[in-house]
N, C-alpha and C. Protein backbone atom coordinates (compact mmCIF):
# COMPACT_ATOMS: atom_id res chain seq x y z
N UNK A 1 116.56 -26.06 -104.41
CA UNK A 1 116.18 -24.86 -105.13
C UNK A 1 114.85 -24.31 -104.59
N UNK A 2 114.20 -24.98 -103.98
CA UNK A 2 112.38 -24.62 -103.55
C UNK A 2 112.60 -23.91 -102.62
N UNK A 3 113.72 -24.52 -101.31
CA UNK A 3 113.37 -23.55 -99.90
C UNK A 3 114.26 -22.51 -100.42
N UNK A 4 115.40 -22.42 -101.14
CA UNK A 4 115.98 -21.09 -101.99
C UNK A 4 115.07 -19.94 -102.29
N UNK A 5 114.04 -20.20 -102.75
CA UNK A 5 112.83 -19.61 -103.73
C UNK A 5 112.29 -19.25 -102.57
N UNK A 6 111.77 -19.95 -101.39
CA UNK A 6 110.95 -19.72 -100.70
C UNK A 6 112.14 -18.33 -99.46
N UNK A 7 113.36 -18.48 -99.28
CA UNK A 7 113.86 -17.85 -98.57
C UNK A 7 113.39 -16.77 -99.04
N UNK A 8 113.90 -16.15 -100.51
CA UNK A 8 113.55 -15.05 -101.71
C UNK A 8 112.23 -14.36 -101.25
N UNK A 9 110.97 -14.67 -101.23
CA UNK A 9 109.71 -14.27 -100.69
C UNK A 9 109.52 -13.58 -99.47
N UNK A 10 108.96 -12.64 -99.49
CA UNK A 10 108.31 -11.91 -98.50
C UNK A 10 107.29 -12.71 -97.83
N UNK A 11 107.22 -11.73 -96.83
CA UNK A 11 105.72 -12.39 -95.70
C UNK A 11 104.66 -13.31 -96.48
N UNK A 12 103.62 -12.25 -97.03
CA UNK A 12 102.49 -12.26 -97.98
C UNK A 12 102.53 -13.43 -98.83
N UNK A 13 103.78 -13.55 -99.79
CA UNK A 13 104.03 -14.51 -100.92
C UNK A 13 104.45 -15.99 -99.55
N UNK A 14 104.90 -15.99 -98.98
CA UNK A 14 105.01 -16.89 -98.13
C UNK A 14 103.45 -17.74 -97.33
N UNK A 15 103.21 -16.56 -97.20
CA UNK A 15 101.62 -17.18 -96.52
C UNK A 15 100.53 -17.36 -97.65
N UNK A 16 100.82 -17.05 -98.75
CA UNK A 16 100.03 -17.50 -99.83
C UNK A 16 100.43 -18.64 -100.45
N UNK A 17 101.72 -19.11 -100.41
CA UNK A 17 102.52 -20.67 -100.53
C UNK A 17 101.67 -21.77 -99.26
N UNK A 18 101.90 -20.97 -98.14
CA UNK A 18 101.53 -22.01 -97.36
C UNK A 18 99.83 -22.11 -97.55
N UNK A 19 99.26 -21.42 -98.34
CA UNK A 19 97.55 -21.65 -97.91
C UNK A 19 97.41 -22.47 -99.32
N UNK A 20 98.45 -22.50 -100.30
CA UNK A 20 98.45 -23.15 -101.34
C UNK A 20 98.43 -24.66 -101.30
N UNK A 21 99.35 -24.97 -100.47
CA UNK A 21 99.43 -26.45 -100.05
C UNK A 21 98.72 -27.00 -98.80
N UNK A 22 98.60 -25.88 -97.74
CA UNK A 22 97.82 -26.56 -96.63
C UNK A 22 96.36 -26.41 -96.17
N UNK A 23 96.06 -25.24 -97.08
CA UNK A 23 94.53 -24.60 -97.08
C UNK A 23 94.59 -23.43 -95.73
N UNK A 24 95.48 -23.66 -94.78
CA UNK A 24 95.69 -22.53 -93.92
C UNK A 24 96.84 -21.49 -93.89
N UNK A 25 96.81 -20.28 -94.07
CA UNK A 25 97.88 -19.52 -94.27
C UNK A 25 98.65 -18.87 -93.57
N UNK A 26 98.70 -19.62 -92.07
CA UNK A 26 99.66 -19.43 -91.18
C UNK A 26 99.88 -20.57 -90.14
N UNK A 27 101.41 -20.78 -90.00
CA UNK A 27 101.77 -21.80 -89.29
C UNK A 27 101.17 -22.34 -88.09
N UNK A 28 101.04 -23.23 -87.35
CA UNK A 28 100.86 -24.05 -86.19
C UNK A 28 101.03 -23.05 -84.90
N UNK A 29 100.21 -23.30 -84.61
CA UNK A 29 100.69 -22.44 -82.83
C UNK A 29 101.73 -22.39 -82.62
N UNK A 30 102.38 -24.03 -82.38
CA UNK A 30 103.20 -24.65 -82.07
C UNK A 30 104.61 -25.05 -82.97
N UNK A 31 104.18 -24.74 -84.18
CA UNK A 31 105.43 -24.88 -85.52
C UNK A 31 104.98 -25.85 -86.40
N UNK A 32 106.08 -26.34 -87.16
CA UNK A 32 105.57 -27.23 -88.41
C UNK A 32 105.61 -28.03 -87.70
N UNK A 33 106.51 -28.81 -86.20
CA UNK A 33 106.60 -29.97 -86.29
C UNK A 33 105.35 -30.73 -85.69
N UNK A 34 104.38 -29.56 -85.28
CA UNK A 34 102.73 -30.58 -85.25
C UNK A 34 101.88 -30.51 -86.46
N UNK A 35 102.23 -29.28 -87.39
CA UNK A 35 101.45 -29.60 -89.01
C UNK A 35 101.49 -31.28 -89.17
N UNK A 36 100.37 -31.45 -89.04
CA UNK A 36 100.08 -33.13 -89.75
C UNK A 36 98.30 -33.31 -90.42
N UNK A 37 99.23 -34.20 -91.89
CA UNK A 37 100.46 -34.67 -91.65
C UNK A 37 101.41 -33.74 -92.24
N UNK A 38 102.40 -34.03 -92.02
CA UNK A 38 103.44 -32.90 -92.15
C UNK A 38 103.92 -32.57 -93.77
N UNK A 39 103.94 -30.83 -93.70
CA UNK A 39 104.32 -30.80 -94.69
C UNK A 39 105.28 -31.56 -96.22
N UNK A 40 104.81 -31.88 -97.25
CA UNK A 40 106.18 -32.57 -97.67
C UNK A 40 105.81 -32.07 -99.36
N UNK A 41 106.74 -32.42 -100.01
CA UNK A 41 106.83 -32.22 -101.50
C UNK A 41 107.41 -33.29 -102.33
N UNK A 42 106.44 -33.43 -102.97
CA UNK A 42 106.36 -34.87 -104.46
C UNK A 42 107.05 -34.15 -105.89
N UNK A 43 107.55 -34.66 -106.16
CA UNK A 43 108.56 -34.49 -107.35
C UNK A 43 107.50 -34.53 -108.64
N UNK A 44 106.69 -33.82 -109.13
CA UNK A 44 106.34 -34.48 -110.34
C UNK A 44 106.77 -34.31 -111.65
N UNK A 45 106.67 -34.84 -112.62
CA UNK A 45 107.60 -35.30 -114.02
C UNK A 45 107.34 -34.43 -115.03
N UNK A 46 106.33 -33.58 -115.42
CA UNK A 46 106.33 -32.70 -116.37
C UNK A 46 106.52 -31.70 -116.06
N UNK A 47 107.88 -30.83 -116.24
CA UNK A 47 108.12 -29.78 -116.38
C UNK A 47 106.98 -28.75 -116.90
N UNK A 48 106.58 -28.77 -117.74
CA UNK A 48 105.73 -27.80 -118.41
C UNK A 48 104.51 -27.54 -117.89
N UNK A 49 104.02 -28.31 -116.56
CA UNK A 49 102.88 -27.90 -115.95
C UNK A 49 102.98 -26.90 -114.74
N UNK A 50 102.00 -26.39 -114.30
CA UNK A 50 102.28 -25.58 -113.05
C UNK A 50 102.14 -26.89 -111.92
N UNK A 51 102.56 -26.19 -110.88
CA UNK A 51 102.72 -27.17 -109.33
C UNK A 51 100.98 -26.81 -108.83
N UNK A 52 101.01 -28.60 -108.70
CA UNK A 52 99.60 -28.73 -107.65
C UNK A 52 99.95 -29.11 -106.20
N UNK A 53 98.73 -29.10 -105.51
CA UNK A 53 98.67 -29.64 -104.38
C UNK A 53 97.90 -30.45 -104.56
N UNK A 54 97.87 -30.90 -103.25
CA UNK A 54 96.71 -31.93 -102.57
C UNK A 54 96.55 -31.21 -100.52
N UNK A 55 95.65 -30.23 -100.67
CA UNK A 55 95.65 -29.70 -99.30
C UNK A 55 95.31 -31.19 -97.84
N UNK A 56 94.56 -32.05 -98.04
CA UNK A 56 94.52 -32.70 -97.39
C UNK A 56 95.48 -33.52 -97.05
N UNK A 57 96.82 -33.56 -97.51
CA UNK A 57 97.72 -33.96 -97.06
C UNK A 57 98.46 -33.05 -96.84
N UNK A 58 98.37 -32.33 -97.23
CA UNK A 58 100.11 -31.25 -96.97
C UNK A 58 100.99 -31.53 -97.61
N UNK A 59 100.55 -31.67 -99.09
CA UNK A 59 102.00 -31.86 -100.11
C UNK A 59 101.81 -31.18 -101.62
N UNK A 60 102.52 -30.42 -101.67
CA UNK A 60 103.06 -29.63 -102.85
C UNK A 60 103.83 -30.79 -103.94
N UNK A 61 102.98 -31.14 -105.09
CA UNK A 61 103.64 -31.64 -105.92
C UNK A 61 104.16 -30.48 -107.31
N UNK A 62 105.69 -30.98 -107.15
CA UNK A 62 105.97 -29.87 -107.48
C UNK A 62 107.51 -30.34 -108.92
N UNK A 63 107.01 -29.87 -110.51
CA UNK A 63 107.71 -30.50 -111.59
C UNK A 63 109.28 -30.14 -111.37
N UNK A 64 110.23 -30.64 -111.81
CA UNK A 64 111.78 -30.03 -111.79
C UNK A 64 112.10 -28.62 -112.55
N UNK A 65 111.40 -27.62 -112.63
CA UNK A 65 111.91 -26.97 -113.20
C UNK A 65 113.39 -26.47 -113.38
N UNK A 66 113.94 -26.26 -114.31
CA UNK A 66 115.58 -25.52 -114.76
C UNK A 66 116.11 -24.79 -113.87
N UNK A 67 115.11 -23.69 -113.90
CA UNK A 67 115.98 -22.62 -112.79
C UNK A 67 115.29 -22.10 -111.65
N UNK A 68 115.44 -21.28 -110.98
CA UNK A 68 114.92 -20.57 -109.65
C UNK A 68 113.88 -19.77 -110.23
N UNK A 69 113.90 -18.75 -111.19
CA UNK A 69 113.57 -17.89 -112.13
C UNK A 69 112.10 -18.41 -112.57
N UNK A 70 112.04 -19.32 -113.20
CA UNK A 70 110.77 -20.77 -113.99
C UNK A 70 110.08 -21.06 -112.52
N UNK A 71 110.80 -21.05 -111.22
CA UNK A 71 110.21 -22.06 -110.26
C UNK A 71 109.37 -20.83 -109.71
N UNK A 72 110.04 -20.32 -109.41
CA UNK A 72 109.39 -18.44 -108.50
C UNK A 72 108.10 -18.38 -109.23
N UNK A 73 107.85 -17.83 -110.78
CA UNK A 73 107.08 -17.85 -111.40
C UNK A 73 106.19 -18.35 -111.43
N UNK A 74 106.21 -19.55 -111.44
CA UNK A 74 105.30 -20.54 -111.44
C UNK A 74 104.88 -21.15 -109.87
N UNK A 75 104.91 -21.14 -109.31
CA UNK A 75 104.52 -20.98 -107.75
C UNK A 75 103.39 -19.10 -107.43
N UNK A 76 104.26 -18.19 -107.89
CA UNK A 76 103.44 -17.49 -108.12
C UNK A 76 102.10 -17.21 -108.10
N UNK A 77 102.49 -17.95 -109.79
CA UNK A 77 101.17 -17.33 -110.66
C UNK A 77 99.94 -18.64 -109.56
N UNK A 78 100.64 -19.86 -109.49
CA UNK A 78 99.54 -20.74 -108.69
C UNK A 78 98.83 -20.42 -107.47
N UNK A 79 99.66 -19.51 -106.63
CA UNK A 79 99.33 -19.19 -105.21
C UNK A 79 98.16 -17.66 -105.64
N UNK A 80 98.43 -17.12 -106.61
CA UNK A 80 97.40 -16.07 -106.50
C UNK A 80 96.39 -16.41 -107.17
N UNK A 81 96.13 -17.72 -108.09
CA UNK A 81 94.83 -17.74 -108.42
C UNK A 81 93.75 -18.27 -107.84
């Protein structure tokens, strides 16, 4: 459902995802597969919170939300504040 959400996004909302989790808001010279360490995403357990990071690793911990709708939103509102 995440890279779903993420297909959905424009440029802008895309490069504001990626500066969310990696602190830089545009890819590798070279692509993700030298981002290190490499991008990844942690499952975390309360729904009802917004999604954190941890920029020094490159991981989006990110709750199960229900739908696409809840997930968009909430990625969102995190990347613009």
């Amino acid at each position: 459902m995440f890279w779903q959400v993420v297909e959905g996004m424009d440029a802008k909302q895309r490069s504001m995802l990626l500066k969310f989790v990696t602190s830089c808001s545009r890819a590798p010279i070279l692509g993700f597969k030298d981002l290190y360490p490499p991008f990844n995403i942690h499952q975390a357990h309360d729904d009802t919170r917004l999604p954190t990071s941890s920029t020094c690793i490159n991981q989006l911990k990110l709750p199960p939300y229900k739908d696409m709708k809840s997930l968009k939103e909430k990625l969102m509102y995190d990347t613009r504040a």
